[in-house]
C-alpha atoms as a PDB file:
ATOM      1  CA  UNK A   1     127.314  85.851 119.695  1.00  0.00           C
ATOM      2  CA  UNK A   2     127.217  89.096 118.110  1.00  0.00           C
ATOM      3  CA  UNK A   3     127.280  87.340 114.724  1.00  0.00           C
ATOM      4  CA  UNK A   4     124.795  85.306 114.809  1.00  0.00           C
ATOM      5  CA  UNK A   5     122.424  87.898 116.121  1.00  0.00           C
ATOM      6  CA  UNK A   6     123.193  90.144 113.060  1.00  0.00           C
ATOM      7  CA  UNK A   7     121.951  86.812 110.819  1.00  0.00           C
ATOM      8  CA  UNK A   8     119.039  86.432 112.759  1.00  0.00           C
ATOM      9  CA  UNK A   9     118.376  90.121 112.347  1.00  0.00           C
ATOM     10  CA  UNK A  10     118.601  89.925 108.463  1.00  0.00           C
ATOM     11  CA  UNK A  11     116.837  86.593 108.801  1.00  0.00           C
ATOM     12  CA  UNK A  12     113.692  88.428 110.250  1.00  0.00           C
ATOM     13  CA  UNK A  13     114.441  91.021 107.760  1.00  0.00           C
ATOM     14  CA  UNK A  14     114.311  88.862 104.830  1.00  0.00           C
ATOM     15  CA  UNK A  15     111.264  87.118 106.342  1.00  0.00           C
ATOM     16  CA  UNK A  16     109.595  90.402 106.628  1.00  0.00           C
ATOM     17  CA  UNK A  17     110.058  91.445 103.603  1.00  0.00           C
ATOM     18  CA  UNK A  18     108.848  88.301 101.983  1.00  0.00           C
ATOM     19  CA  UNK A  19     105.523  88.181 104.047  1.00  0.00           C
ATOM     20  CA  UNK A  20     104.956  91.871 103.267  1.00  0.00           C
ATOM     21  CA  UNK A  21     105.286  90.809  99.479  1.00  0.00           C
ATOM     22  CA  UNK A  22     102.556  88.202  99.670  1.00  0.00           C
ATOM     23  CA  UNK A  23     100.248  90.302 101.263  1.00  0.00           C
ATOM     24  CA  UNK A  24     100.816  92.921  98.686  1.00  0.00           C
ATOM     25  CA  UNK A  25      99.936  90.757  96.154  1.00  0.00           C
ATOM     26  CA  UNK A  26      96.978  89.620  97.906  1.00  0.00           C
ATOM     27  CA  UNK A  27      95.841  93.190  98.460  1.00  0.00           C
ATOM     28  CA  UNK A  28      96.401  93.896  95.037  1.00  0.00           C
ATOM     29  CA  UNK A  29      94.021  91.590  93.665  1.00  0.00           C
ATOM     30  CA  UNK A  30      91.607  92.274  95.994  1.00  0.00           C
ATOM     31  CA  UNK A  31      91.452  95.923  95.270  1.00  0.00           C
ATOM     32  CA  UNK A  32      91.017  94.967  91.780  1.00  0.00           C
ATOM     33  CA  UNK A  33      88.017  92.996  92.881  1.00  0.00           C
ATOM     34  CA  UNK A  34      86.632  95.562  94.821  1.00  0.00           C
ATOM     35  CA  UNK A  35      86.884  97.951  91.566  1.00  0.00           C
ATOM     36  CA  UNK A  36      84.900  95.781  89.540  1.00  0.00           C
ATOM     37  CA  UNK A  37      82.382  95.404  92.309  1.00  0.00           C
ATOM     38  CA  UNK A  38      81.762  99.032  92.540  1.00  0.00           C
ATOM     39  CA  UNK A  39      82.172  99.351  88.800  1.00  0.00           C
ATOM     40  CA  UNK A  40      78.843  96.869  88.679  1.00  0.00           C
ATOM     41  CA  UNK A  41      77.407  98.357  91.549  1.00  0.00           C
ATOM     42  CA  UNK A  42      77.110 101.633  89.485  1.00  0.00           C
ATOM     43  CA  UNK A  43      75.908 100.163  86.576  1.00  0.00           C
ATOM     44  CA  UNK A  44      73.477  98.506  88.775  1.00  0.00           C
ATOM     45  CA  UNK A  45      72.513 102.060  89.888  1.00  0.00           C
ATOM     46  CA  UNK A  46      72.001 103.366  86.518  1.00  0.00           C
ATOM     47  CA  UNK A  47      69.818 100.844  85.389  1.00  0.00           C
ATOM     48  CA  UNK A  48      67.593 101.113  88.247  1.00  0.00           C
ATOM     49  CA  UNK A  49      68.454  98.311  90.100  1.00  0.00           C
ATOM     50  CA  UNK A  50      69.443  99.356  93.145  1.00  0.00           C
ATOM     51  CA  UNK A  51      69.834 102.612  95.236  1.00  0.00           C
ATOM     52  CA  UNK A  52      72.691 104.787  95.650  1.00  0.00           C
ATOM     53  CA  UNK A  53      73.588 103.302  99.567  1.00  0.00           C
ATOM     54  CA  UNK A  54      75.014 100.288  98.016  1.00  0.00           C
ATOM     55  CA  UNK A  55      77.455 102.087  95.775  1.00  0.00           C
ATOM     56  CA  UNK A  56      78.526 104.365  98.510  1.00  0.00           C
ATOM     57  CA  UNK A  57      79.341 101.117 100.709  1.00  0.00           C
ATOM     58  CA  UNK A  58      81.206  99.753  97.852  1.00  0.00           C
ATOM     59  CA  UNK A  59      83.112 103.113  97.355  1.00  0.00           C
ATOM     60  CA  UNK A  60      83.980 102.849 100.793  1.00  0.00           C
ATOM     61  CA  UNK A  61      85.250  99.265 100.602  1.00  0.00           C
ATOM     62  CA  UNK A  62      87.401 100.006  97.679  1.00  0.00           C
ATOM     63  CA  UNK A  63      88.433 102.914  99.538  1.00  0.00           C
ATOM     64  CA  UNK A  64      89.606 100.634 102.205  1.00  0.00           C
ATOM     65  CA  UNK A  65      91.179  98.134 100.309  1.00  0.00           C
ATOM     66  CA  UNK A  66      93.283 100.646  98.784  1.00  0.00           C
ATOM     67  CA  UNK A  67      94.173 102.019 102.081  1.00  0.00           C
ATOM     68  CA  UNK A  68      95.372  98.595 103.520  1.00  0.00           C
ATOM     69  CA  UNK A  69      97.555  98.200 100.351  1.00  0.00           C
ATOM     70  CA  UNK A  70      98.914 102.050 101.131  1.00  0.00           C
ATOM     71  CA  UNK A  71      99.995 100.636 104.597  1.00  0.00           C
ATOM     72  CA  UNK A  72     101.823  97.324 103.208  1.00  0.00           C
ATOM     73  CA  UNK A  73     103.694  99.380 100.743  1.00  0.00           C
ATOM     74  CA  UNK A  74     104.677 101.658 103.260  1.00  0.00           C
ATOM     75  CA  UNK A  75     105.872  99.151 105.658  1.00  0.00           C
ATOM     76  CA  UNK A  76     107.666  97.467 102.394  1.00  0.00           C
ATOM     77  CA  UNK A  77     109.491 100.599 102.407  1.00  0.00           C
ATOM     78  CA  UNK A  78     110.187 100.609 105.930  1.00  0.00           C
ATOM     79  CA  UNK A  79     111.690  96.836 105.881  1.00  0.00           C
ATOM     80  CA  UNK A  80     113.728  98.057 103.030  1.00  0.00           C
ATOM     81  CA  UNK A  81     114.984 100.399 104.941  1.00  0.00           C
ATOM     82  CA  UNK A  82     115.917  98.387 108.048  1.00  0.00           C
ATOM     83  CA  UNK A  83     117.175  95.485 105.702  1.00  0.00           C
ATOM     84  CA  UNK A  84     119.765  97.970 104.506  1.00  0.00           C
ATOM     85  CA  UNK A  85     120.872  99.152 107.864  1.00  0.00           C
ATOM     86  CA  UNK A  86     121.067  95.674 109.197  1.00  0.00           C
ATOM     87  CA  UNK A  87     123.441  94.773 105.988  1.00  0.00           C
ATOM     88  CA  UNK A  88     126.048  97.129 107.210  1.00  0.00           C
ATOM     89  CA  UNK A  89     124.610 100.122 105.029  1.00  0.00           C
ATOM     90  CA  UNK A  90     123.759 103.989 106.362  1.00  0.00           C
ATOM     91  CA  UNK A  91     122.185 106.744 104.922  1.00  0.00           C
ATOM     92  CA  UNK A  92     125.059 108.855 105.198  1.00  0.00           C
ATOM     93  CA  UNK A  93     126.458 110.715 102.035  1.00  0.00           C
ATOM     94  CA  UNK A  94     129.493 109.397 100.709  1.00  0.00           C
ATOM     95  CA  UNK A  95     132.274 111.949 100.776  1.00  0.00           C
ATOM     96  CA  UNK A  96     132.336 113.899  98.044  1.00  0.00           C
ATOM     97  CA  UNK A  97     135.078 113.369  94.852  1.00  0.00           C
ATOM     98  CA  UNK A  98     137.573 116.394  94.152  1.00  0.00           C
ATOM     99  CA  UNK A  99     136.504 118.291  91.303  1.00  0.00           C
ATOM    100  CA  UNK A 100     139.472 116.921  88.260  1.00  0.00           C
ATOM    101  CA  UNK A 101     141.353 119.973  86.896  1.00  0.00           C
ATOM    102  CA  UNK A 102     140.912 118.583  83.425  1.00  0.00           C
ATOM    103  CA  UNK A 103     137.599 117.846  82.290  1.00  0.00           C
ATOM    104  CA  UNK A 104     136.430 115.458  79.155  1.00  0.00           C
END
């Protein structure tokens, strides 16, 4: 019972960790899409053809964009994290060696 728990535990894991790579992919692109919108909006500006609101709105979409790929990448971390603990691992320090009395 136990085992098959701990494979439906790194099952979830692993599924995790494979949605959160799609949608950082996703989020990726779109950010680049929003970059290139606010690049034209500013060009836009420049050349008189529209006003300074619509470049601050597309600031603050790009801004957004790259904080929903902040909070993917963090949660990648995160699923990292509990993928390695479910494996068996811990984040304790392995012991450390005795210093050899001969060095190379």
């Amino acid at each position: 019972r136990m085992a098959l728990r701990a494979l439906g535990d790194v099952e979830n894991a692993l599924a995790a960790v494979n949605t959160l790579a799609e949608r950082d992919r996703l989020l990726k692109l779109n950010l680049a899409e929003n970059q290139r919108a606010l690049e034209l909006a500013q060009t836009s500006y420049r050349v008189g053809r529209t006003d300074l609101r619509s470049v601050e709105q597309q600031q603050l979409t790009l801004n957004s964009a790259k904080l929903a790929l902040l909070r993917v990448q963090s949660e990648q971390l995160s699923q990292r994290a509990n993928l390695h603990l479910v494996l068996g691992g811990s984040f304790e320090s392995p012991p450390a060696e005795p210093a050899s009395a001969t060095s190379p």
